[in-house]
C-alpha atoms as a PDB file:
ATOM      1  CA  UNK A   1       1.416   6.212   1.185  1.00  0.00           C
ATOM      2  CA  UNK A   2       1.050   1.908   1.554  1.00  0.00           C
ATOM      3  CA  UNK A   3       2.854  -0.829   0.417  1.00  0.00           C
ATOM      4  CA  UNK A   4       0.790  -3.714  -1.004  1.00  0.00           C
ATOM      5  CA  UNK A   5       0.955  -6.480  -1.641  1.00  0.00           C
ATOM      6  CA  UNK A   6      -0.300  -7.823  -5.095  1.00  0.00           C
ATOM      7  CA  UNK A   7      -0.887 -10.880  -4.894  1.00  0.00           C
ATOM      8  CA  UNK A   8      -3.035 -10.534  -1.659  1.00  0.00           C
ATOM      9  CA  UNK A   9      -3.682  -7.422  -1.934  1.00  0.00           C
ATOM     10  CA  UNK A  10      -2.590  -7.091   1.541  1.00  0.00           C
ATOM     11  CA  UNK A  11      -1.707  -3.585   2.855  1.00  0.00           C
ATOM     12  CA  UNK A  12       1.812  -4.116   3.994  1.00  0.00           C
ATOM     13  CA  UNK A  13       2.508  -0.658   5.852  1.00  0.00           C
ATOM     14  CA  UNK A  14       1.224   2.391   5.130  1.00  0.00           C
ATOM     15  CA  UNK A  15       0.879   6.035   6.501  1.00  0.00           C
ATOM     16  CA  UNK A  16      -1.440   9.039   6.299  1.00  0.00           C
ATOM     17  CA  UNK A  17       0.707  11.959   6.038  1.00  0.00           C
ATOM     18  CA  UNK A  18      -0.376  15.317   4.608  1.00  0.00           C
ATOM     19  CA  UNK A  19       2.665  15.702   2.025  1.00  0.00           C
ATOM     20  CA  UNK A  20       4.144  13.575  -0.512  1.00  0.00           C
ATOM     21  CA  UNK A  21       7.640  13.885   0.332  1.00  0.00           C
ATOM     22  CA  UNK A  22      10.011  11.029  -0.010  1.00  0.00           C
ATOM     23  CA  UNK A  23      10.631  10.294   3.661  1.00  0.00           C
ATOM     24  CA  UNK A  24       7.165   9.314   4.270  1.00  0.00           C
ATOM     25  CA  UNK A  25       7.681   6.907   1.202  1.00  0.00           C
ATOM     26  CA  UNK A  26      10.865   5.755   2.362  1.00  0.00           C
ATOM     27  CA  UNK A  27       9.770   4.642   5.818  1.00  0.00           C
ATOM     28  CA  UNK A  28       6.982   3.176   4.926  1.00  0.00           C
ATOM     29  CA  UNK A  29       9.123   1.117   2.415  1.00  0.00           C
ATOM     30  CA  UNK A  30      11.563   0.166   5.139  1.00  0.00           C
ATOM     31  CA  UNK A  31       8.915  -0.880   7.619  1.00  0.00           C
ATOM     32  CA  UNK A  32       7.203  -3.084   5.026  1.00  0.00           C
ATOM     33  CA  UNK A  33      10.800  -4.564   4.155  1.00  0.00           C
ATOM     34  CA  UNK A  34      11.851  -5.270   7.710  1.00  0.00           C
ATOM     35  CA  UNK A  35       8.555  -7.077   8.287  1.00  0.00           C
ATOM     36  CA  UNK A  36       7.865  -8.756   4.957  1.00  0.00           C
ATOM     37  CA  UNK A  37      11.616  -9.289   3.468  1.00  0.00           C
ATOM     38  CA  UNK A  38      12.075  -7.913   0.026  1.00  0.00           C
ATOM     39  CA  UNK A  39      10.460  -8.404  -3.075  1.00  0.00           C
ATOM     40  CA  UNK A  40      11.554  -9.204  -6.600  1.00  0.00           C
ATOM     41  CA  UNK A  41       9.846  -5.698  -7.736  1.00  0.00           C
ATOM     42  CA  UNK A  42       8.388  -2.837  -6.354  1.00  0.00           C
ATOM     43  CA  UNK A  43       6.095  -0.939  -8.256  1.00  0.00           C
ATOM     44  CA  UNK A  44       5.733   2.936  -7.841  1.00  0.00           C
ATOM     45  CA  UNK A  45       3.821   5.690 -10.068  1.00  0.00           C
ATOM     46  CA  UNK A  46       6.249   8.324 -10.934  1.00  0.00           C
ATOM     47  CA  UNK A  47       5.243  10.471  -8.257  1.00  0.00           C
ATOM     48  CA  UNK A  48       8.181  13.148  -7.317  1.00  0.00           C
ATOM     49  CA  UNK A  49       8.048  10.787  -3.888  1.00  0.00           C
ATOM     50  CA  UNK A  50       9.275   7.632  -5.358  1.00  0.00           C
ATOM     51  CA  UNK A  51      11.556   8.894  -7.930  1.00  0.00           C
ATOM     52  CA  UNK A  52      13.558  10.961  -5.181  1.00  0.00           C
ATOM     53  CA  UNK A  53      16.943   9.660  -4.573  1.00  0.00           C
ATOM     54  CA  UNK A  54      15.798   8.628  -0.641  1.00  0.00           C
ATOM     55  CA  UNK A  55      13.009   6.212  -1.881  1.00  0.00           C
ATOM     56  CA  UNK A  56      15.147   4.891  -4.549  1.00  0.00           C
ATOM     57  CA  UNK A  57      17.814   4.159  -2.853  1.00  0.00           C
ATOM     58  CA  UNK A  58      16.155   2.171  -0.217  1.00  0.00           C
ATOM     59  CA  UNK A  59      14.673  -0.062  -2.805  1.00  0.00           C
ATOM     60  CA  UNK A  60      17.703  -0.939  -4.687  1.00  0.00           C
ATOM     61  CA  UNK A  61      19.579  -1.323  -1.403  1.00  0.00           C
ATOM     62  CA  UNK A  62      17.263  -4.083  -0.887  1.00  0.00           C
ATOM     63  CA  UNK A  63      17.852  -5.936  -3.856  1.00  0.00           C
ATOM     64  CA  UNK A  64      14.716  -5.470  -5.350  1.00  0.00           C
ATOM     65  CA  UNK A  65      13.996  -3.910  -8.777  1.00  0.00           C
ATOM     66  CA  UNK A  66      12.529  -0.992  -9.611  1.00  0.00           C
ATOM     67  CA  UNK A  67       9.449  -0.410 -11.500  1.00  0.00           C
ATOM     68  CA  UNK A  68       7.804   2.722 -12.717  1.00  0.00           C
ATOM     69  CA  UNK A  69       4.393   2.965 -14.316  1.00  0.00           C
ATOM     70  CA  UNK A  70       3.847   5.356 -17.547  1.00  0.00           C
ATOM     71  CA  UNK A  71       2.965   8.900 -17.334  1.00  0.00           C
ATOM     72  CA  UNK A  72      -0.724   9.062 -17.113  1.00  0.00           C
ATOM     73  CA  UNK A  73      -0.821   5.188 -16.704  1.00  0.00           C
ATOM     74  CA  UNK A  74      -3.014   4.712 -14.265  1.00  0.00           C
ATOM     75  CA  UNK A  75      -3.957   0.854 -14.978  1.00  0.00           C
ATOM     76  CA  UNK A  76      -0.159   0.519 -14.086  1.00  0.00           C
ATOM     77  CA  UNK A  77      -0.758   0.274 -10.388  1.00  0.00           C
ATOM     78  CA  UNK A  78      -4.433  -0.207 -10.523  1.00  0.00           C
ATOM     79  CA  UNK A  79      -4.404  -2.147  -7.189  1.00  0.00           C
ATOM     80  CA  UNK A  80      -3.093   0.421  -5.037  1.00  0.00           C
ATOM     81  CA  UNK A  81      -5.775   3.142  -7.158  1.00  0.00           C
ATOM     82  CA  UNK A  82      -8.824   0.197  -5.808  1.00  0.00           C
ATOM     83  CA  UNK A  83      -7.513   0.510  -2.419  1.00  0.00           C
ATOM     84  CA  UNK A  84      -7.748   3.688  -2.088  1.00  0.00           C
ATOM     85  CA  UNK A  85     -10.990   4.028  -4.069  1.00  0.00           C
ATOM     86  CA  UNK A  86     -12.449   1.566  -1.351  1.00  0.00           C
ATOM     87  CA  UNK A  87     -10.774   3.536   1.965  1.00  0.00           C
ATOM     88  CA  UNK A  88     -12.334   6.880   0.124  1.00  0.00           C
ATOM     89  CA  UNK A  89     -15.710   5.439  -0.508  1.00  0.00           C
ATOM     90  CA  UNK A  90     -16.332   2.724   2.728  1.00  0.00           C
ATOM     91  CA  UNK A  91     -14.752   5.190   4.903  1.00  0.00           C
ATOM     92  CA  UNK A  92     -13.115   8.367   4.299  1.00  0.00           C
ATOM     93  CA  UNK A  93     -16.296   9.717   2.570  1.00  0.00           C
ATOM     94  CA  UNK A  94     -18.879   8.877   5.791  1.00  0.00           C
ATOM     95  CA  UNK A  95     -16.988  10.394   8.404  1.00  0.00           C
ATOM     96  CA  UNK A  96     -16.161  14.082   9.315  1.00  0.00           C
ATOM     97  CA  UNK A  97     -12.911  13.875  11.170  1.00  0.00           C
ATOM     98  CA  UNK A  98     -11.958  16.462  13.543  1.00  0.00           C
ATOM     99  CA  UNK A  99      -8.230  16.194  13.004  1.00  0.00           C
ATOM    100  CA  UNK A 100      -5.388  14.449  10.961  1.00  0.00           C
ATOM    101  CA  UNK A 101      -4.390  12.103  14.203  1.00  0.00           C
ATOM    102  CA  UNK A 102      -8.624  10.982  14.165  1.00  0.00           C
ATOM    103  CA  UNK A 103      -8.064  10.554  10.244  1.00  0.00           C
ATOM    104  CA  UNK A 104      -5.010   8.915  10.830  1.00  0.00           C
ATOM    105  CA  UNK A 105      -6.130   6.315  13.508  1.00  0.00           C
ATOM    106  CA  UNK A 106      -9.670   5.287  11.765  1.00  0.00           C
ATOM    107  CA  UNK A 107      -8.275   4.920   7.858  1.00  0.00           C
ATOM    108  CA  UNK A 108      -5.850   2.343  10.251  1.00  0.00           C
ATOM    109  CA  UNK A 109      -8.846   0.942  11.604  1.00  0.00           C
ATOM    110  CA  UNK A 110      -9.851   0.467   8.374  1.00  0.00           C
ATOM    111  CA  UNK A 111      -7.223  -0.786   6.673  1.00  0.00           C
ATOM    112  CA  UNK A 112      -6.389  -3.710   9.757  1.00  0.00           C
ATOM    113  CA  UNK A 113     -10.400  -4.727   9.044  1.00  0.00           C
ATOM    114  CA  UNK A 114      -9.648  -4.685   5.012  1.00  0.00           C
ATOM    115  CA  UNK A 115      -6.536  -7.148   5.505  1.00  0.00           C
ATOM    116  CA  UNK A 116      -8.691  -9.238   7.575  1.00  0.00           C
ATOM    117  CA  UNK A 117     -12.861  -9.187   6.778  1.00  0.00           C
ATOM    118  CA  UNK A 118     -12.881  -7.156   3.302  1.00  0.00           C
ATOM    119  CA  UNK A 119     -13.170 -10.523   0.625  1.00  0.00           C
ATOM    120  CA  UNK A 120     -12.211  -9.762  -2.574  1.00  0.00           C
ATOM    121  CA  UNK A 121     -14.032 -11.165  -6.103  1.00  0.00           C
ATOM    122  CA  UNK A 122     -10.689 -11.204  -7.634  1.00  0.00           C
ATOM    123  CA  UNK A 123      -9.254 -13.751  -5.096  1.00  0.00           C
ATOM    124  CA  UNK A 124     -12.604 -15.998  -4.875  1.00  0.00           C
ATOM    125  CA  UNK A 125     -13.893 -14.025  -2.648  1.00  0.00           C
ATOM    126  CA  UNK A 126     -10.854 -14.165   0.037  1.00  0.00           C
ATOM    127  CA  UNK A 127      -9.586 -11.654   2.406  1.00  0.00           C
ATOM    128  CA  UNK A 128      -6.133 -10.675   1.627  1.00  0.00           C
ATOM    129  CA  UNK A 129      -4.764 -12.549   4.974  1.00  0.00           C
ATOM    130  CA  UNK A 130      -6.809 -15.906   4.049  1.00  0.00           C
ATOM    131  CA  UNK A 131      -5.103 -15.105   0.576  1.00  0.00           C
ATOM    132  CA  UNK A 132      -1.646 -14.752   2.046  1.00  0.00           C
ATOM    133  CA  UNK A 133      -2.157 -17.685   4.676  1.00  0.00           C
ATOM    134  CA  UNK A 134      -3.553 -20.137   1.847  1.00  0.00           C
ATOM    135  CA  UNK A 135      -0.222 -19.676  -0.346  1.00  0.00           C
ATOM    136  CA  UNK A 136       1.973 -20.094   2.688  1.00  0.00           C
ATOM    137  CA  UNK A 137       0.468 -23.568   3.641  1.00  0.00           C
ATOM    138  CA  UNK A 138       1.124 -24.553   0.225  1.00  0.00           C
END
């Protein structure tokens, strides 16, 4: 489960767990709210995760609305589906991990190096942190 960012494409927070229930959603929504502030919308799939009460709840709590792609839409959240298409295929893919925690600490690795080195065509070729950093100075 992450949080990102659109614009930046910045992974926010995130965590590997090996269930989709809602309190893995919900704290990675709070930590990515007590670090970042709240958003105008947040943008889920309609995964049984994010449409328990204990996700939504947080969200609207934080003034933010809501925002659920289609059934089947996957070009809804298309950012967060090229994310993970890029942890699966740079990393996930060339290692053999020998147990969730391993799993857990490299696709972090990963993901700190993605915020920070991996540029991005659709930004002019930015990382999301140069992203983020260029639209603060201005």
């Amino acid at each position: 489960t992450e949080v990102v960012d659109v614009f930046s494409r910045r992974v926010l927070a995130h965590k590997v767990a090996i269930t989709l229930e809602a309190c893995h959603a919900r704290e990675i929504m709070e930590q990515a709210l007590a670090r970042h502030g709240a958003p105008e919308i947040v943008n889920t799939d309609q995964g049984s995760q994010f449409t328990a009460e204990e996700f939504t709840r947080v969200v609207l709590q934080a003034g933010c609305r809501l925002s659920m792609d289609g059934r089947s839409a996957w070009r809804d959240n298309v950012f967060v589906k090229r994310l993970w298409r890029s942890v699966k295929y740079e990393r996930v893919y060339l290692k053999a991990y020998d147990s969730v925690s391993a799993a857990r600490a490299d696709i972090a690795g990963y993901l700190a190096w993605y915020n920070a080195h991996r540029a991005h065509s659709s930004l002019d070729r930015l990382t999301p942190m140069k992203r983020t950093s260029r639209a603060c100075r201005n």
